[in-house]
Protein backbone atom coordinates (compact mmCIF):
# COMPACT_ATOMS: atom_id res chain seq x y z
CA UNK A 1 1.19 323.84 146.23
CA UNK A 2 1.78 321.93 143.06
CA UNK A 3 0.52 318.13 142.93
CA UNK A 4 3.39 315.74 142.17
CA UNK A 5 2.37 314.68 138.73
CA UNK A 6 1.92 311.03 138.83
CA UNK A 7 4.46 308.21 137.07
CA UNK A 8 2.88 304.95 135.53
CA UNK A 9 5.34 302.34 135.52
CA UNK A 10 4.52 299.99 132.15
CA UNK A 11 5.65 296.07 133.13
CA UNK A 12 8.61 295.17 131.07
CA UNK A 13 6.50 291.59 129.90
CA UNK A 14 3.18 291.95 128.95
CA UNK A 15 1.07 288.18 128.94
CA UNK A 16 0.41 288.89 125.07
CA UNK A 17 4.19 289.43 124.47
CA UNK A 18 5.42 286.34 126.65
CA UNK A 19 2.57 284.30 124.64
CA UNK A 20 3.95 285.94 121.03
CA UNK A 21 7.31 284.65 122.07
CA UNK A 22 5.96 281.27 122.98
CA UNK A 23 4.28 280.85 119.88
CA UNK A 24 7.41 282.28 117.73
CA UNK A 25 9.19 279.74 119.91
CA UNK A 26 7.25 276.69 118.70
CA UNK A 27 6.10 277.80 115.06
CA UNK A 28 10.13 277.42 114.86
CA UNK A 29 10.64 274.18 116.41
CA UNK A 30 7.81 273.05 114.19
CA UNK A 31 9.37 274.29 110.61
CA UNK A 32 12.86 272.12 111.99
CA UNK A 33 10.92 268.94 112.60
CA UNK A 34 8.79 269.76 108.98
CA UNK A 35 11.96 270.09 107.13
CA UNK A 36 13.66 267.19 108.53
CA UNK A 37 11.33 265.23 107.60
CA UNK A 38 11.02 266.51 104.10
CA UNK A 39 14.18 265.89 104.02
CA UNK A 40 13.76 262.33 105.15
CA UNK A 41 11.37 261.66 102.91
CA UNK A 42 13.33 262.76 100.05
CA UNK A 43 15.90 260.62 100.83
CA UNK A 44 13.99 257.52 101.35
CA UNK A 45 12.53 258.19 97.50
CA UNK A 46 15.86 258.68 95.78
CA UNK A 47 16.86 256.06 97.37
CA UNK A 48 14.21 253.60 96.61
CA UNK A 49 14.61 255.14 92.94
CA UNK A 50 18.25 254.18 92.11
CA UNK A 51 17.46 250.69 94.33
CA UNK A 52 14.54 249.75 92.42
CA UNK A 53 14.02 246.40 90.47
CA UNK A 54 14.79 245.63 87.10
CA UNK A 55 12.30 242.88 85.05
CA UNK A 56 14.30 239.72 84.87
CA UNK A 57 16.20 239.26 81.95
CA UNK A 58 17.29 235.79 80.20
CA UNK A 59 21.10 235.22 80.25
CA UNK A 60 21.32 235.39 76.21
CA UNK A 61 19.56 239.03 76.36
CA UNK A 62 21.60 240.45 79.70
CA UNK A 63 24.12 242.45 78.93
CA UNK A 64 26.78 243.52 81.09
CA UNK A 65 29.23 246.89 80.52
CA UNK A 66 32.55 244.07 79.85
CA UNK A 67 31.00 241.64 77.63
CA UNK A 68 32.34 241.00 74.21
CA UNK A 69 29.96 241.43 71.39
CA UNK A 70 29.17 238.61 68.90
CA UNK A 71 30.83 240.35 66.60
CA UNK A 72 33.75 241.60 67.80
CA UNK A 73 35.03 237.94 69.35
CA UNK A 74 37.59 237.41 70.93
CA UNK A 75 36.66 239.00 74.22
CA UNK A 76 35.67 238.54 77.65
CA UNK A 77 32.12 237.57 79.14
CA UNK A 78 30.87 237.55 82.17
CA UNK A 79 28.65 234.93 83.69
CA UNK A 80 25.18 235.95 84.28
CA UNK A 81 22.36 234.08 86.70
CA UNK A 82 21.00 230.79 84.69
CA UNK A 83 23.90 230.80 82.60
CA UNK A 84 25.18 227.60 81.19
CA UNK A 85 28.29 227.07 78.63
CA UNK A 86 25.54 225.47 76.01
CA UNK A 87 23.62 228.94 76.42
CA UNK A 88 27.01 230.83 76.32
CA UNK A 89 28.36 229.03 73.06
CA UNK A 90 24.79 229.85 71.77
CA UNK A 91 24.33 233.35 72.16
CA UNK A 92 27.97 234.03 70.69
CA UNK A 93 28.32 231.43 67.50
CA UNK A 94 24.48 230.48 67.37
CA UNK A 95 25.48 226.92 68.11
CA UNK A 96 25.56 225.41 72.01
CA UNK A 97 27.03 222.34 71.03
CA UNK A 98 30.44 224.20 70.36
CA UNK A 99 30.52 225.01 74.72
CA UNK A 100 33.49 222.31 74.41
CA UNK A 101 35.53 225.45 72.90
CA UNK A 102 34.78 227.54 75.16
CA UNK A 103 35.46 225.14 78.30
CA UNK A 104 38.56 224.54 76.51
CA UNK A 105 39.75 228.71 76.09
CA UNK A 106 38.94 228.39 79.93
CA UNK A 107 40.74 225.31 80.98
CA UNK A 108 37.55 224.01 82.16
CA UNK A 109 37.87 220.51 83.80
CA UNK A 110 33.92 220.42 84.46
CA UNK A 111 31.71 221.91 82.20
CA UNK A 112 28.79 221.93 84.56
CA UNK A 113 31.13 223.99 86.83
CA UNK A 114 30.17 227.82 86.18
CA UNK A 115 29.80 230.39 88.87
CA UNK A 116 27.92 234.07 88.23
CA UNK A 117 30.51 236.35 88.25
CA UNK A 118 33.41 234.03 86.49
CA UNK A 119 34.75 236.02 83.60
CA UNK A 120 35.11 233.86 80.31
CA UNK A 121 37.42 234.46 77.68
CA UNK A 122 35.53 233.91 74.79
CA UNK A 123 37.35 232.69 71.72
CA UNK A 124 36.94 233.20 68.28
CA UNK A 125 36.06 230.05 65.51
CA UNK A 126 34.93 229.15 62.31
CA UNK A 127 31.09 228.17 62.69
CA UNK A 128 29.60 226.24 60.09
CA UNK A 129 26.27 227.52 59.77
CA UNK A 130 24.89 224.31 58.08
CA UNK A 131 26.63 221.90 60.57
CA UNK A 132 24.14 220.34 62.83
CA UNK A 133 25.02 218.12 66.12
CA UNK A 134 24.83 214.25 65.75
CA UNK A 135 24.22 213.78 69.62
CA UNK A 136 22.53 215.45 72.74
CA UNK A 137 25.72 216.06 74.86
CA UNK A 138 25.37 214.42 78.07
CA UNK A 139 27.52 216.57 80.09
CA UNK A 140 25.68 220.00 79.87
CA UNK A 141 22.59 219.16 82.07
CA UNK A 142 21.67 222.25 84.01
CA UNK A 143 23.08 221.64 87.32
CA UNK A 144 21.12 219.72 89.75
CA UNK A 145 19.85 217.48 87.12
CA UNK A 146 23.25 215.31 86.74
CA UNK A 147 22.87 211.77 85.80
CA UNK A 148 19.28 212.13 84.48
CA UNK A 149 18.06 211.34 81.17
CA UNK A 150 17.89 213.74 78.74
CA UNK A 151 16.90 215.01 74.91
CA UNK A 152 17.01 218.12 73.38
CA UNK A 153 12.82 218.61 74.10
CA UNK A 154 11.67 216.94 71.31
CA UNK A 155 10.33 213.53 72.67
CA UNK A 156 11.82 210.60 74.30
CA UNK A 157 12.37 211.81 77.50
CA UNK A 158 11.38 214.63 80.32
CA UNK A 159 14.85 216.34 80.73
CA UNK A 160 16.52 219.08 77.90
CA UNK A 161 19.47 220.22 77.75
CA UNK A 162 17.29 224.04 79.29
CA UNK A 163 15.79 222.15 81.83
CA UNK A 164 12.59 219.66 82.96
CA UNK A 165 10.28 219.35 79.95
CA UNK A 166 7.28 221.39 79.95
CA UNK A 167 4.52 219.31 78.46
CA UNK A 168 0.99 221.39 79.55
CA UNK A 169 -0.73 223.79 78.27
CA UNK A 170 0.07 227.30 80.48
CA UNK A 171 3.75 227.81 82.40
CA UNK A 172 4.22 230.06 85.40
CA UNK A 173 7.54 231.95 85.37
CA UNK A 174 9.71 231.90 87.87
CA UNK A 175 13.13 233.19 89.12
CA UNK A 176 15.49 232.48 86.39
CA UNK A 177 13.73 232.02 83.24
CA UNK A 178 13.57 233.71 79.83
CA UNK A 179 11.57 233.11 77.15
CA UNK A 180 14.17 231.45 75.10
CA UNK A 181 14.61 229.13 77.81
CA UNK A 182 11.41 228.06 78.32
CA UNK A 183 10.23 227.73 74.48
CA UNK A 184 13.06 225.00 74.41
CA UNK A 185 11.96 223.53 77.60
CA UNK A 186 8.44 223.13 75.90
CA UNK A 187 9.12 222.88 72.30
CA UNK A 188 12.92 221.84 72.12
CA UNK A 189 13.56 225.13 70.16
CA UNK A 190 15.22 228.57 71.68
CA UNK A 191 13.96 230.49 68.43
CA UNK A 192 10.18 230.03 69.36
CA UNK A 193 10.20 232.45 71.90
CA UNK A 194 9.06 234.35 69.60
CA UNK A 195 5.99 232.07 68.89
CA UNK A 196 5.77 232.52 72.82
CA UNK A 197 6.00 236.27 72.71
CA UNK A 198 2.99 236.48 70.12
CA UNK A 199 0.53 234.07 72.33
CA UNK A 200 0.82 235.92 75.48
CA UNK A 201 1.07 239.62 73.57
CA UNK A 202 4.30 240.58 75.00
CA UNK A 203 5.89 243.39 73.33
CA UNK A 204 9.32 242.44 74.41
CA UNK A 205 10.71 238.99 74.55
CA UNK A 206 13.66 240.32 76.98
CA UNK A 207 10.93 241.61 79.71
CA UNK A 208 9.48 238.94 81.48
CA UNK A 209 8.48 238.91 85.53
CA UNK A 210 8.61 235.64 88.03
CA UNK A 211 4.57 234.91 88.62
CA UNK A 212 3.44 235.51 84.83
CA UNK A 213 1.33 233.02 83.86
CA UNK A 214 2.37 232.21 80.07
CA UNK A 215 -0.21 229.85 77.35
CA UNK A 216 2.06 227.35 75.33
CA UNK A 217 0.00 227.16 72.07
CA UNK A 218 0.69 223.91 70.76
């Protein structure tokens, strides 16, 4: 009589395949959470990229996509942080004392009163190029500084027409300034920020960062 042949039954989940699966399972929940936060992390860097700081700027040297060029007057302008109408009429006719025609294309009751952001219309003249000022104008303090006396930085008093006048030896920068500003501050002349630039070795007079700690050769 014939033996029944024997049948071996093979379990349909071995422990080695349920672990495979397990670890299949995980190795992909792991690559999600990787590449999210890849992703993350390259979105946190372009956005820190088109978000990042720019090196302050002086009012005369920003320029902005609508402004009128110096050369192509008449035109608009738009008010920059630390602008004043003397700095305005300067940087277009390379005069401050004509702000009054300025105020005037503007209809500007106050000449103290400009905001950032206000658009100017900025007209066109006839600038004398050998005509100098007879007076310090006494309504173009910077604002804050109304009612105090004033010069134009070259002695006789501790206010200019850019500000309080800077009378040591070293000046810190600070929110706001430019190197034009703070050459007439100390020496009662925009044009020596170049003489500025040279002392302290800066390459260029437009890049200059609040904290920098600037000699005033004298």
């Amino acid at each position: 009589m014939a033996r029944p042949k024997s049948q071996s039954t093979k379990p349909e989940g071995t422990y080695f395949e349920k672990l495979e699966t397990e670890v299949r399972s995980n190795q992909s929940t792991l690559s999600l959470v990787l590449g999210g936060l890849i992703v993350l992390v390259v979105g946190v860097l372009i956005f820190n990229y088109f978000n990042r700081s720019t090196p302050q700027l002086g009012p005369a040297q920003q320029t902005g996509e609508g402004d009128v060029s110096a050369e192509n007057l008449p035109g608009k302008y738009t008010v920059k942080e630390g602008d004043t109408l003397f700095l305005i009429a300067d940087k277009y006719y390379k005069d401050g004392y004509k702000y009054n025609e300025i105020a005037k294309a503007n209809n500007l009751s106050d000449v103290n009163s400009v905001e950032v952001g206000q658009v100017l219309e900025i007209p066109k003249i006839e600038v004398a190029v050998a005509e100098t000022p007879a007076t310090t104008p006494q309504n173009v303090v910077p604002a804050g500084e109304k009612g105090a006396e004033m010069d134009t930085g070259t002695g006789g008093g501790n206010i200019t027409v850019w500000g309080s006048k800077i009378e040591g030896g070293s000046y810190t920068v600070v929110e706001g300034d430019w190197l034009s500003k703070i050459a007439g501050r100390a020496y009662g002349d925009i044009y020596a920020y170049d003489k500025l630039a040279k002392a302290n070795n800066i390459p260029n007079p437009d890049l200059i960062e609040p904290g920098m700690v600037l000699k005033l050769p004298r």
